[in-house]
Protein backbone atom coordinates (compact mmCIF):
# COMPACT_ATOMS: atom_id res chain seq x y z
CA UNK A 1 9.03 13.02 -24.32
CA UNK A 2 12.91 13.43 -24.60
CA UNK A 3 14.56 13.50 -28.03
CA UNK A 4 17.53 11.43 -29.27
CA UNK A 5 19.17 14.64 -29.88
CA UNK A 6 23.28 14.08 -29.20
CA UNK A 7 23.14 10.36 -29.43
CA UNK A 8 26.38 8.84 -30.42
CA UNK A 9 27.07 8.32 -34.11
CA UNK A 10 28.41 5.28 -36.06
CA UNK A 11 30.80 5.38 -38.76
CA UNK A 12 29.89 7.04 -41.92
CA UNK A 13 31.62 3.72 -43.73
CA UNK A 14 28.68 1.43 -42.04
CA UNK A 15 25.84 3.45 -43.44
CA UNK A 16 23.84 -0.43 -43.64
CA UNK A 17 24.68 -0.08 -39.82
CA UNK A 18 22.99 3.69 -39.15
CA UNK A 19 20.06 2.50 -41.38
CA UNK A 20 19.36 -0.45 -39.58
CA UNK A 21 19.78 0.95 -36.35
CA UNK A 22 17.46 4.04 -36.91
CA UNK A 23 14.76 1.33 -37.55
CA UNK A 24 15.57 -0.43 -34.79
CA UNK A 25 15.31 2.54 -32.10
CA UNK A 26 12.59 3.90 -33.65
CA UNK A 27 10.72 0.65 -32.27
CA UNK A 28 12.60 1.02 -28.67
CA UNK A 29 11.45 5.32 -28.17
CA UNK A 30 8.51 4.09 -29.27
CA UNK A 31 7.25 1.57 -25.63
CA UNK A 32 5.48 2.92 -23.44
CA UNK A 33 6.16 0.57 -20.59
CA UNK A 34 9.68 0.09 -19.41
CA UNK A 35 9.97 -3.49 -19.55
CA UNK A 36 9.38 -2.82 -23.28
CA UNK A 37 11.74 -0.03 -23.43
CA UNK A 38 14.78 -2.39 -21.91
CA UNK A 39 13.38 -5.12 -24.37
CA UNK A 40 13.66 -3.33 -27.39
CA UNK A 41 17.45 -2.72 -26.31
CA UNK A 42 18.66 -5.84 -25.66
CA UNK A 43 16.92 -7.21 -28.89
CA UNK A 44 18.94 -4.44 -30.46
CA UNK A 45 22.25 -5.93 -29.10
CA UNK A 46 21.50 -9.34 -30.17
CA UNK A 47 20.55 -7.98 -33.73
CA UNK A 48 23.32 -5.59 -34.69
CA UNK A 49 26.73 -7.05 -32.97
CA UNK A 50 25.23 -10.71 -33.21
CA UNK A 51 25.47 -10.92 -29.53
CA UNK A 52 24.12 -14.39 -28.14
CA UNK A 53 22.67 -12.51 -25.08
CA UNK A 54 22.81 -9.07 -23.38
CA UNK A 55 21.68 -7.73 -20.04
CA UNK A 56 21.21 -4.33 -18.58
CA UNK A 57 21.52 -2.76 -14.66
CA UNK A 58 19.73 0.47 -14.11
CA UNK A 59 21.25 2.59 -11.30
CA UNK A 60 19.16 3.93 -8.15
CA UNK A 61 18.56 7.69 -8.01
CA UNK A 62 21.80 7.84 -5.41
CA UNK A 63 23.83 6.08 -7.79
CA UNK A 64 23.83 2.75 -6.51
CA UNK A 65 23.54 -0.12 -9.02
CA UNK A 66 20.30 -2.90 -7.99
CA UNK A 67 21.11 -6.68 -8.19
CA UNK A 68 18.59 -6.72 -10.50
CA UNK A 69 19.19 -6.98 -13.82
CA UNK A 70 16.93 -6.94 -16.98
CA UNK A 71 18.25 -9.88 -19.60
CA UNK A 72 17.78 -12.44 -21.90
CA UNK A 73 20.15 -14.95 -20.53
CA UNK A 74 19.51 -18.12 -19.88
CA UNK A 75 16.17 -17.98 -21.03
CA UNK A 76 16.66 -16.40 -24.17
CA UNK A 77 13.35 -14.21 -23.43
CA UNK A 78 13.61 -10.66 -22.15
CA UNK A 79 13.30 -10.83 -18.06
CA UNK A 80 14.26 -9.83 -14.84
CA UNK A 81 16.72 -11.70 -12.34
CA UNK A 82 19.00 -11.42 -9.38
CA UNK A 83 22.83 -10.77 -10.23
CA UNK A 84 23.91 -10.80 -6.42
CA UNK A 85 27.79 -11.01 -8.12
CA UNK A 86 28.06 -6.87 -8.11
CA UNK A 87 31.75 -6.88 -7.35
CA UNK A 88 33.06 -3.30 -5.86
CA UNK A 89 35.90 -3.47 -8.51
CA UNK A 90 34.27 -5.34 -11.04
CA UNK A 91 33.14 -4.38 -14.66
CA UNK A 92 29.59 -2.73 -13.74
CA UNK A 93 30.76 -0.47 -10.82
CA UNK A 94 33.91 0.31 -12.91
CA UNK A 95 31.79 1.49 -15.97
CA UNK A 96 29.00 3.41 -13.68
CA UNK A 97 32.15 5.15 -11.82
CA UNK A 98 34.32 5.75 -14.96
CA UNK A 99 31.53 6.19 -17.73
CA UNK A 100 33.96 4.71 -20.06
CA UNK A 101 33.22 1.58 -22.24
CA UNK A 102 35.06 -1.75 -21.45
CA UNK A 103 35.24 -4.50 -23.97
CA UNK A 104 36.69 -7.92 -23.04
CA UNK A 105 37.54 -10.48 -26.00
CA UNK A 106 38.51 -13.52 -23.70
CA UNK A 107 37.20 -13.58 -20.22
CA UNK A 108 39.60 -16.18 -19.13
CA UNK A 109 42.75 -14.14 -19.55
CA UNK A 110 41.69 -10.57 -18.96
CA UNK A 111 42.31 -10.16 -14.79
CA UNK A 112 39.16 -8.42 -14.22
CA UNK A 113 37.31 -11.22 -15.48
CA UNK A 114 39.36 -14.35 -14.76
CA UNK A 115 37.27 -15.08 -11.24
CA UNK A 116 33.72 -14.71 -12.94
CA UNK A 117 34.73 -16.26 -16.73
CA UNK A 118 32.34 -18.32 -18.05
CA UNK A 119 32.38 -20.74 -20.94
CA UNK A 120 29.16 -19.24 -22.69
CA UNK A 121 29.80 -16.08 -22.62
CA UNK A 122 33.90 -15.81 -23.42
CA UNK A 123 33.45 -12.32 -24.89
CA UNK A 124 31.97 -9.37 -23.53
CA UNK A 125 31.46 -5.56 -23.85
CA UNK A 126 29.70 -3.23 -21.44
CA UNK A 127 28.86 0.79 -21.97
CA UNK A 128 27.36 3.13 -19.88
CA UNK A 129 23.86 4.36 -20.57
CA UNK A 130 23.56 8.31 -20.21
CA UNK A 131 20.56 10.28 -19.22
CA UNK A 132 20.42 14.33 -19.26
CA UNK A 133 22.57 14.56 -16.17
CA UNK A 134 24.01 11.14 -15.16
CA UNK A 135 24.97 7.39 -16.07
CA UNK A 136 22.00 5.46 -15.47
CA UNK A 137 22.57 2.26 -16.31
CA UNK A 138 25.39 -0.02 -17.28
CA UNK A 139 24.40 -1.80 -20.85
CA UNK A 140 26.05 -5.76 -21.38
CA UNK A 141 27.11 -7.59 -24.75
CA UNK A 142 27.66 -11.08 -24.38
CA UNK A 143 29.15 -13.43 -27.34
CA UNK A 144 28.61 -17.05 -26.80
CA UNK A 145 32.22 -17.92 -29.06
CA UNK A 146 35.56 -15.74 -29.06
CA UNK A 147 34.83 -12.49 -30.71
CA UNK A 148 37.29 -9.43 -30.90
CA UNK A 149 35.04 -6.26 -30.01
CA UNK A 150 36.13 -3.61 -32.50
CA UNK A 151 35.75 0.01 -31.80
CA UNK A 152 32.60 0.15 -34.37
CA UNK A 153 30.75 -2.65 -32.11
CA UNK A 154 31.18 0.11 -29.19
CA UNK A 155 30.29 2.67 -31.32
CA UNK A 156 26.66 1.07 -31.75
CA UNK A 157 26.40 -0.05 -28.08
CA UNK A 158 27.00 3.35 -27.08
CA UNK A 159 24.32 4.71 -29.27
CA UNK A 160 22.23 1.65 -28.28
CA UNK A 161 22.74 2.66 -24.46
CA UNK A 162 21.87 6.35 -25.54
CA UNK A 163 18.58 5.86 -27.39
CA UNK A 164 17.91 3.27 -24.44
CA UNK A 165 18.66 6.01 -22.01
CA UNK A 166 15.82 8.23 -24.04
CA UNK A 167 13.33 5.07 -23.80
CA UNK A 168 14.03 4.72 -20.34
CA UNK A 169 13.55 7.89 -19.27
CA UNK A 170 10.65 8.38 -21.63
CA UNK A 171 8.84 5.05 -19.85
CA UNK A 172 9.69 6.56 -16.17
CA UNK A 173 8.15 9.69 -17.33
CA UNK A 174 4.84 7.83 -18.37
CA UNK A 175 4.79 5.69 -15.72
CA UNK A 176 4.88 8.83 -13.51
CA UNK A 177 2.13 10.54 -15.42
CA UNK A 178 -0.04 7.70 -14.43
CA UNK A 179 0.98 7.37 -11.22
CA UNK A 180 0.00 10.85 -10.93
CA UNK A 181 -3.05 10.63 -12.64
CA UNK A 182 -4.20 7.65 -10.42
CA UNK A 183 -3.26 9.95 -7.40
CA UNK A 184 -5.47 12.94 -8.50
CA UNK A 185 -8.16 10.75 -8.83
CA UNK A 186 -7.56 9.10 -5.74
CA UNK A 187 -7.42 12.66 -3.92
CA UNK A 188 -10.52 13.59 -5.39
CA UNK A 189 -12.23 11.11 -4.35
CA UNK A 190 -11.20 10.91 -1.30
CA UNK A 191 -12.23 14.60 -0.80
CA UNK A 192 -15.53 13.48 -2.15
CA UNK A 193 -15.78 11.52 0.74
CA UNK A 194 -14.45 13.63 3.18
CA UNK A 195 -17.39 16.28 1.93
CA UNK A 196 -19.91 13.70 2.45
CA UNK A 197 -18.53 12.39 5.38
CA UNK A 198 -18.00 15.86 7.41
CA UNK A 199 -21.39 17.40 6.03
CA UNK A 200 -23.08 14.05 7.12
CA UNK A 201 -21.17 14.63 10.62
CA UNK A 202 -22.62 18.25 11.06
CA UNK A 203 -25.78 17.51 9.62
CA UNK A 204 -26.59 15.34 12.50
CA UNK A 205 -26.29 17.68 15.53
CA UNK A 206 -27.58 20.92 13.59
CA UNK A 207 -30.82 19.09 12.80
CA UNK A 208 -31.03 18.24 16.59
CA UNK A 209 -30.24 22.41 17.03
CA UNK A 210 -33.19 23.23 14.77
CA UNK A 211 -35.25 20.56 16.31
CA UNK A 212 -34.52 22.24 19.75
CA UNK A 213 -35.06 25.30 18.87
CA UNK A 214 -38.11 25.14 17.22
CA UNK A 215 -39.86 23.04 20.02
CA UNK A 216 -38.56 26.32 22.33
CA UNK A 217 -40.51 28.37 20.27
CA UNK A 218 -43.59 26.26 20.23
CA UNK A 219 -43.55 26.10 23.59
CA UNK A 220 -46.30 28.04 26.08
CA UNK A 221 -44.75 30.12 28.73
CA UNK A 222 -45.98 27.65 31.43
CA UNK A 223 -43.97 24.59 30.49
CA UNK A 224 -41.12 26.75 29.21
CA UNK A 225 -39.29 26.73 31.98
CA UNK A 226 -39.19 22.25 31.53
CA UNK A 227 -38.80 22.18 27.94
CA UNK A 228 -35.36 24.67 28.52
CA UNK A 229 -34.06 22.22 30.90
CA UNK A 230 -34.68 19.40 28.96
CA UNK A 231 -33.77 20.80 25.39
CA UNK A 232 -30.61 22.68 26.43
CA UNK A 233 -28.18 19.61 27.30
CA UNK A 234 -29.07 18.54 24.12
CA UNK A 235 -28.02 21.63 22.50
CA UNK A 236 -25.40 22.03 24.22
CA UNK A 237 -23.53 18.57 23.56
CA UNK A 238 -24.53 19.13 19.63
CA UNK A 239 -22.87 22.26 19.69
CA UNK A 240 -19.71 20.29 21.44
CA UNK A 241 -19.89 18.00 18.36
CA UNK A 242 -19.86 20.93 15.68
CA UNK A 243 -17.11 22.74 17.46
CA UNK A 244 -14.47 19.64 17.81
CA UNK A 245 -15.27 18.52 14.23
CA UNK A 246 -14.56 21.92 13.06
CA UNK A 247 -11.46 22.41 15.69
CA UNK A 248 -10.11 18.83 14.61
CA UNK A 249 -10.41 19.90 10.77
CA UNK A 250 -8.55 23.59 11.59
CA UNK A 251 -5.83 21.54 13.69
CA UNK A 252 -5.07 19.34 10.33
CA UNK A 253 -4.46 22.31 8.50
CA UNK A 254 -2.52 23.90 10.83
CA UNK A 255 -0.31 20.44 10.96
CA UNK A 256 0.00 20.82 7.38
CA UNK A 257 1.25 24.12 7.33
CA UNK A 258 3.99 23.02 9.81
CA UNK A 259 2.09 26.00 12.74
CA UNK A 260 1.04 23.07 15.07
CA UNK A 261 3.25 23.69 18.36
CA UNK A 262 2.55 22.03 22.09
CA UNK A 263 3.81 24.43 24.62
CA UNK A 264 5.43 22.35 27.49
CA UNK A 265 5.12 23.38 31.08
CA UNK A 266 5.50 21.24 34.22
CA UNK A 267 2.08 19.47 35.10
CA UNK A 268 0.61 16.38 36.89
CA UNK A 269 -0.58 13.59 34.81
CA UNK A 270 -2.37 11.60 37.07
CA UNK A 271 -4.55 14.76 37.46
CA UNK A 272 -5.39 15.17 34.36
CA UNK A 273 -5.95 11.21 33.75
CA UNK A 274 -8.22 11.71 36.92
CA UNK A 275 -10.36 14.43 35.40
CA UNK A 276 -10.73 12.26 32.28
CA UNK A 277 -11.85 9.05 33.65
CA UNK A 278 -14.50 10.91 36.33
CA UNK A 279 -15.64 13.14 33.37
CA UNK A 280 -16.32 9.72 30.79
CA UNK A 281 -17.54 7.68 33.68
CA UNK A 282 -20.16 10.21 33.86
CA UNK A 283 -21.00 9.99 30.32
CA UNK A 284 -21.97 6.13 30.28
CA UNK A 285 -23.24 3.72 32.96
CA UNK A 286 -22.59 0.00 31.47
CA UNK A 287 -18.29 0.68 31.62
CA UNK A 288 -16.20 0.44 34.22
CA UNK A 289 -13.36 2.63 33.96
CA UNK A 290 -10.69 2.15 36.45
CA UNK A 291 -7.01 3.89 36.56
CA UNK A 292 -4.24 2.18 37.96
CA UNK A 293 -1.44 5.05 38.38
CA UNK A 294 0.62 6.66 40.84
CA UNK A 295 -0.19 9.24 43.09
CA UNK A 296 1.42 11.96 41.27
CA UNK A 297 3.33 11.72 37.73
CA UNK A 298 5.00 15.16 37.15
CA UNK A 299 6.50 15.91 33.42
CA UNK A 300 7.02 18.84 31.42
CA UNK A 301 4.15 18.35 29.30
CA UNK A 302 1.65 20.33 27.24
CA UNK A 303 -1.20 20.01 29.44
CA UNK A 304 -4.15 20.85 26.76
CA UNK A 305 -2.92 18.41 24.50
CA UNK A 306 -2.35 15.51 26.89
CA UNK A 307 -5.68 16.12 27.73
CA UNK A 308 -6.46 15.61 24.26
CA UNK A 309 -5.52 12.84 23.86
CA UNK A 310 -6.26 10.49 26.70
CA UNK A 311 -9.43 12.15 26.45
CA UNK A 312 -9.66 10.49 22.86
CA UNK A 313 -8.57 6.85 23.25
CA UNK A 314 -10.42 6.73 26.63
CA UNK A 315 -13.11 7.98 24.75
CA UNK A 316 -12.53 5.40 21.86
CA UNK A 317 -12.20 2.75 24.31
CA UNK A 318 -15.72 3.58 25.14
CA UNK A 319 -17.19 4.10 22.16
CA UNK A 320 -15.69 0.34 20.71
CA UNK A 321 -16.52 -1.44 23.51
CA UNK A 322 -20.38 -1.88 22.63
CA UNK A 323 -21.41 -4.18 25.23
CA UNK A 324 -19.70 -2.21 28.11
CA UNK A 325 -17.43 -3.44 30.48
CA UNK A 326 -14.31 -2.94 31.97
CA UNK A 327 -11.86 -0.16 30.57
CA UNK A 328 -8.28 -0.13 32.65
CA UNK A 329 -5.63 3.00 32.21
CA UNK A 330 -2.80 1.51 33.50
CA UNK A 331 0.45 3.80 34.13
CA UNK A 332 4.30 2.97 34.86
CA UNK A 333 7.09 5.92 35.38
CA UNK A 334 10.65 5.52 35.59
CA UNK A 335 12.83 8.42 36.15
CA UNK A 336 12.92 9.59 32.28
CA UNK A 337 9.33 8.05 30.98
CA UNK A 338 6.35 7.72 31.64
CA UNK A 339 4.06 4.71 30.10
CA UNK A 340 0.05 4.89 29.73
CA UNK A 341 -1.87 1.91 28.38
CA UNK A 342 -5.67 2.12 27.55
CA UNK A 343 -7.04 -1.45 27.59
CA UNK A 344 -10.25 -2.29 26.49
CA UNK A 345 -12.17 -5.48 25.73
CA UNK A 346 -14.07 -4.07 22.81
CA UNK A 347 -14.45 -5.24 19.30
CA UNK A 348 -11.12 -4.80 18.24
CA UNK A 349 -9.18 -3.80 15.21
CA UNK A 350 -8.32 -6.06 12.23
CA UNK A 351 -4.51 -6.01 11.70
CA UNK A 352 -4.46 -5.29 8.07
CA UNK A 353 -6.76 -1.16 9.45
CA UNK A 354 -3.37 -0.74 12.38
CA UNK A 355 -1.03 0.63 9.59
CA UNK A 356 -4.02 3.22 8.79
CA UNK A 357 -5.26 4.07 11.84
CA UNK A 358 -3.53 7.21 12.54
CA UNK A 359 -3.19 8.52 9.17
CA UNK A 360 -5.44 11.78 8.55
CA UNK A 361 -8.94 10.37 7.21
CA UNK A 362 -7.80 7.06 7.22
CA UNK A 363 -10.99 6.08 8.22
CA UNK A 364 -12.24 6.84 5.20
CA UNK A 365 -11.09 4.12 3.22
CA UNK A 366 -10.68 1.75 6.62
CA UNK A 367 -14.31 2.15 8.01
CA UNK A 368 -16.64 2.77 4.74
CA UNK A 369 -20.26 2.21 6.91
CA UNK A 370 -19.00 4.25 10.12
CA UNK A 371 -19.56 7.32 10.06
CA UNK A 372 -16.95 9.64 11.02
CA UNK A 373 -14.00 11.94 9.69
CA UNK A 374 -11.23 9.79 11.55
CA UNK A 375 -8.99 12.29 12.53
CA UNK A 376 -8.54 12.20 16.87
CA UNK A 377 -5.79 8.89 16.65
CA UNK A 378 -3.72 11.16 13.78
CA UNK A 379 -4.00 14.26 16.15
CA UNK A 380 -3.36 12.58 19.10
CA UNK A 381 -0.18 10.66 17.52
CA UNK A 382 0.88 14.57 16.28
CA UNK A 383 1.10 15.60 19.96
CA UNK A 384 2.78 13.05 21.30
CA UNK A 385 5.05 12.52 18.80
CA UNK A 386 6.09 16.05 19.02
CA UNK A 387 6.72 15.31 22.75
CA UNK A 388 9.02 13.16 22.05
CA UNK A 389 7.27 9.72 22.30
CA UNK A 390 5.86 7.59 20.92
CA UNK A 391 1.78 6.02 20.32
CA UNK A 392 1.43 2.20 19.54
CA UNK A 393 -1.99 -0.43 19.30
CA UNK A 394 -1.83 -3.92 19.38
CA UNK A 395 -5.01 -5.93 18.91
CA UNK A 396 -5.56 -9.51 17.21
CA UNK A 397 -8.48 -7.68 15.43
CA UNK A 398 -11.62 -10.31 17.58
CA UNK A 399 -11.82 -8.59 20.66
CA UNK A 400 -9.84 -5.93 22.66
CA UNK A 401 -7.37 -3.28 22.12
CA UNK A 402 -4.28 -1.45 23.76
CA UNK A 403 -3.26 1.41 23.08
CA UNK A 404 0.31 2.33 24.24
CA UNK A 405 1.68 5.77 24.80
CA UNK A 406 5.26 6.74 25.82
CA UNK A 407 6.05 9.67 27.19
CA UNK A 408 9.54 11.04 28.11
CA UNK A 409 9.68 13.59 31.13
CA UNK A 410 11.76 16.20 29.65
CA UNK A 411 12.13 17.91 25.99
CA UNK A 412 11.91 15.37 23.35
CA UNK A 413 12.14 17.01 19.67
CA UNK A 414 11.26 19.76 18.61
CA UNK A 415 7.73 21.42 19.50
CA UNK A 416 6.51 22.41 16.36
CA UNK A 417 4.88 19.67 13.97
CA UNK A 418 7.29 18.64 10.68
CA UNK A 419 4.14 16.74 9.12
């Protein structure tokens, strides 16, 4: 917590003054929250100047004041409201620019008050409050009747404003230690689930690898020969699982250490589209999946990576769409893009999951009872983001979803990943 160390003093001559206002900030360092903290300060106000209201606006780490003030106007209760009347000459920027104190004692004469004068508030004072390195707020007096601010009134708002500075700060600072706490508890459990989520995923296919290999072994050299071809596709495609759940999880990393790169080199997408479609079409007999493209699309692409990821949402597509049907890859060029839409007719995605969808493990918290790590849409965004373009879905979450990727022809941004 911060100390009151260097707050501003009052006069030696109002000792009543310093004793009542040591009680009073006392209370204020003492909240917790900071709705409490800005509470205790305006109560202050009202108590030691015998202002009929005050108000405070807290600045935004650039500098900027909010709207937004925290008052007991009007209401007479400690609140927040909207102050849209922030002139760029008036008393709260001129305070926040200056740090210098302004007191008013007639609202209706003084020119930097005449347009906003009020009759319930005729008087006013305003201070900055200070943190360690900045003004962070602008602190208000208001006086409901005529009253002559005298340099001892600004000598306790200033003091006011600098043990509310202290409570403010002190508030932020808890607020932030729970906000971090809640995050580290968040993060582990999310890694909790990750564990059980990636050791369920490779549990799966070794078992099947054990399961193999022990029926090889129990085999008699007669039927060996059968049981090899049968067993080994099996192997073989639980193997494939093992190695792109472990390549997936060593491509996150590497995005995270900023040492994910695409290497761009002139290539042929309908090719590679080609490959993709003949090589899933293989892999299931109730979808249809029919591309609609151009002859030849050449770009200056990473060719691995495209791969990657058309060979994911086709392969989503699939996956989602449990009662088969048709899956279309339609494609548009112009001269500088290139335009790839995966359409399905599958079960769909529920609105509120699209802003999740490619965020690393965002299936975790999106898809509880599927398995799966959740990790190809975040990838595959990765790659083409870092090509330059751009990966959208739209769905209206009952049945069906496209996928949109833009592509531009030439060097977009950089090639390595900033995530």
């Amino acid at each position: 917590m911060i100390s009151p160390a260097g707050a501003v003093g009052v006069s030696p001559n109002d000792r009543w003054v310093t004793d009542e206002l040591d009680a009073v900030v006392r209370g204020i360092t003492a909240g917790l929250s900071l709705d409490d903290a800005l509470a205790g300060v305006l109560r202050a106000v009202e108590h030691l100047v015998a202002a009929s209201s005050a108000s405070i606006f807290l600045s935004e780490p650039d500098g900027s004041i909010s709207p937004r003030r925290f008052t007991t106007r009007t209401t007479g209760e400690p609140h927040w409201d909207d102050h849209a009347n922030l002139r760029p000459g008036g008393i709260t920027r001129t305070v926040l620019r200056t740090g210098a104190a302004i007191s008013i004692s007639d609202t209706f004469v003084d020119p930097r008050t005449t347009d906003i004068a009020q009759p319930d508030r005729p008087s006013l004072a305003a201070v900055p409050i200070r943190g360690d390195d900045r003004i962070i707020g602008v602190l208000y007096a208001n006086w409901g009747e005529p009253h002559a601010c005298h340099a001892d009134d600004v000598i306790v708002l200033e003091r006011l404003g600098a043990y509310g500075a202290i409570a403010i700060e002190n508030a932020r600072l808890h607020t932030q230690e729970i906000e971090a706490r809640r995050d580290a508890v968040e993060a582990h459990q999310r890694l909790q689930r990750l564990l059980a989520t990636v050791a369920h995923d490779l549990e799966g296919p070794l078992t099947l690898i054990v399961a193999y290999e022990e029926l090889l072994r129990s085999t008699t050299r007669d039927d060996a020969l059968e049981v090899a071809r049968r067993a080994l596709p099996g192997m073989e495609r639980a193997a494939r699982r093992i190695q792109r759940l472990v390549s997936d999880l060593l491509v996150v990393s590497r995005i995270g250490a900023h040492q994910f790169a695409v290497i761009r080199a002139p290539m042929d997408l309908t090719v590679v589209l080609r490959d993709i479609v003949a090589e899933q079409q293989a892999l299931t007999g109730a979808h249809r999946i029919d591309l609609i493209a151009p002859g030849s699309i050449v770009g200056n692409w990473d060719g691995l990576r495209i791969a990657e990821v058309f060979q994911n949402l086709v392969s989503n597509a699939v996956k989602f769409s449990l009662d088969g049907g048709e899956i279309r890859i339609d494609v548009d060029e112009s001269a500088d893009f290139v335009t790839v839409r995966v359409v399905d007719h599958g079960i769909g995605i529920p609105p509120d999951e699209i802003p999740r969808l490619f965020q690393p493990f965002g299936k975790l918290d999106t898809e509880p009872t599927t398995r799966g790590v959740g990790l190809g849409l975040y990838i595959s965004k990765v790659i083409v983001e870092l090509h330059g373009g751009r990966i959208t879905v739209t769905s209206d979450g009952k049945r069906g979803s496209i996928f949109t990727v833009a592509l531009p022809r030439r060097h977009g941004r950089p090639s390595f990943s900033r995530a």
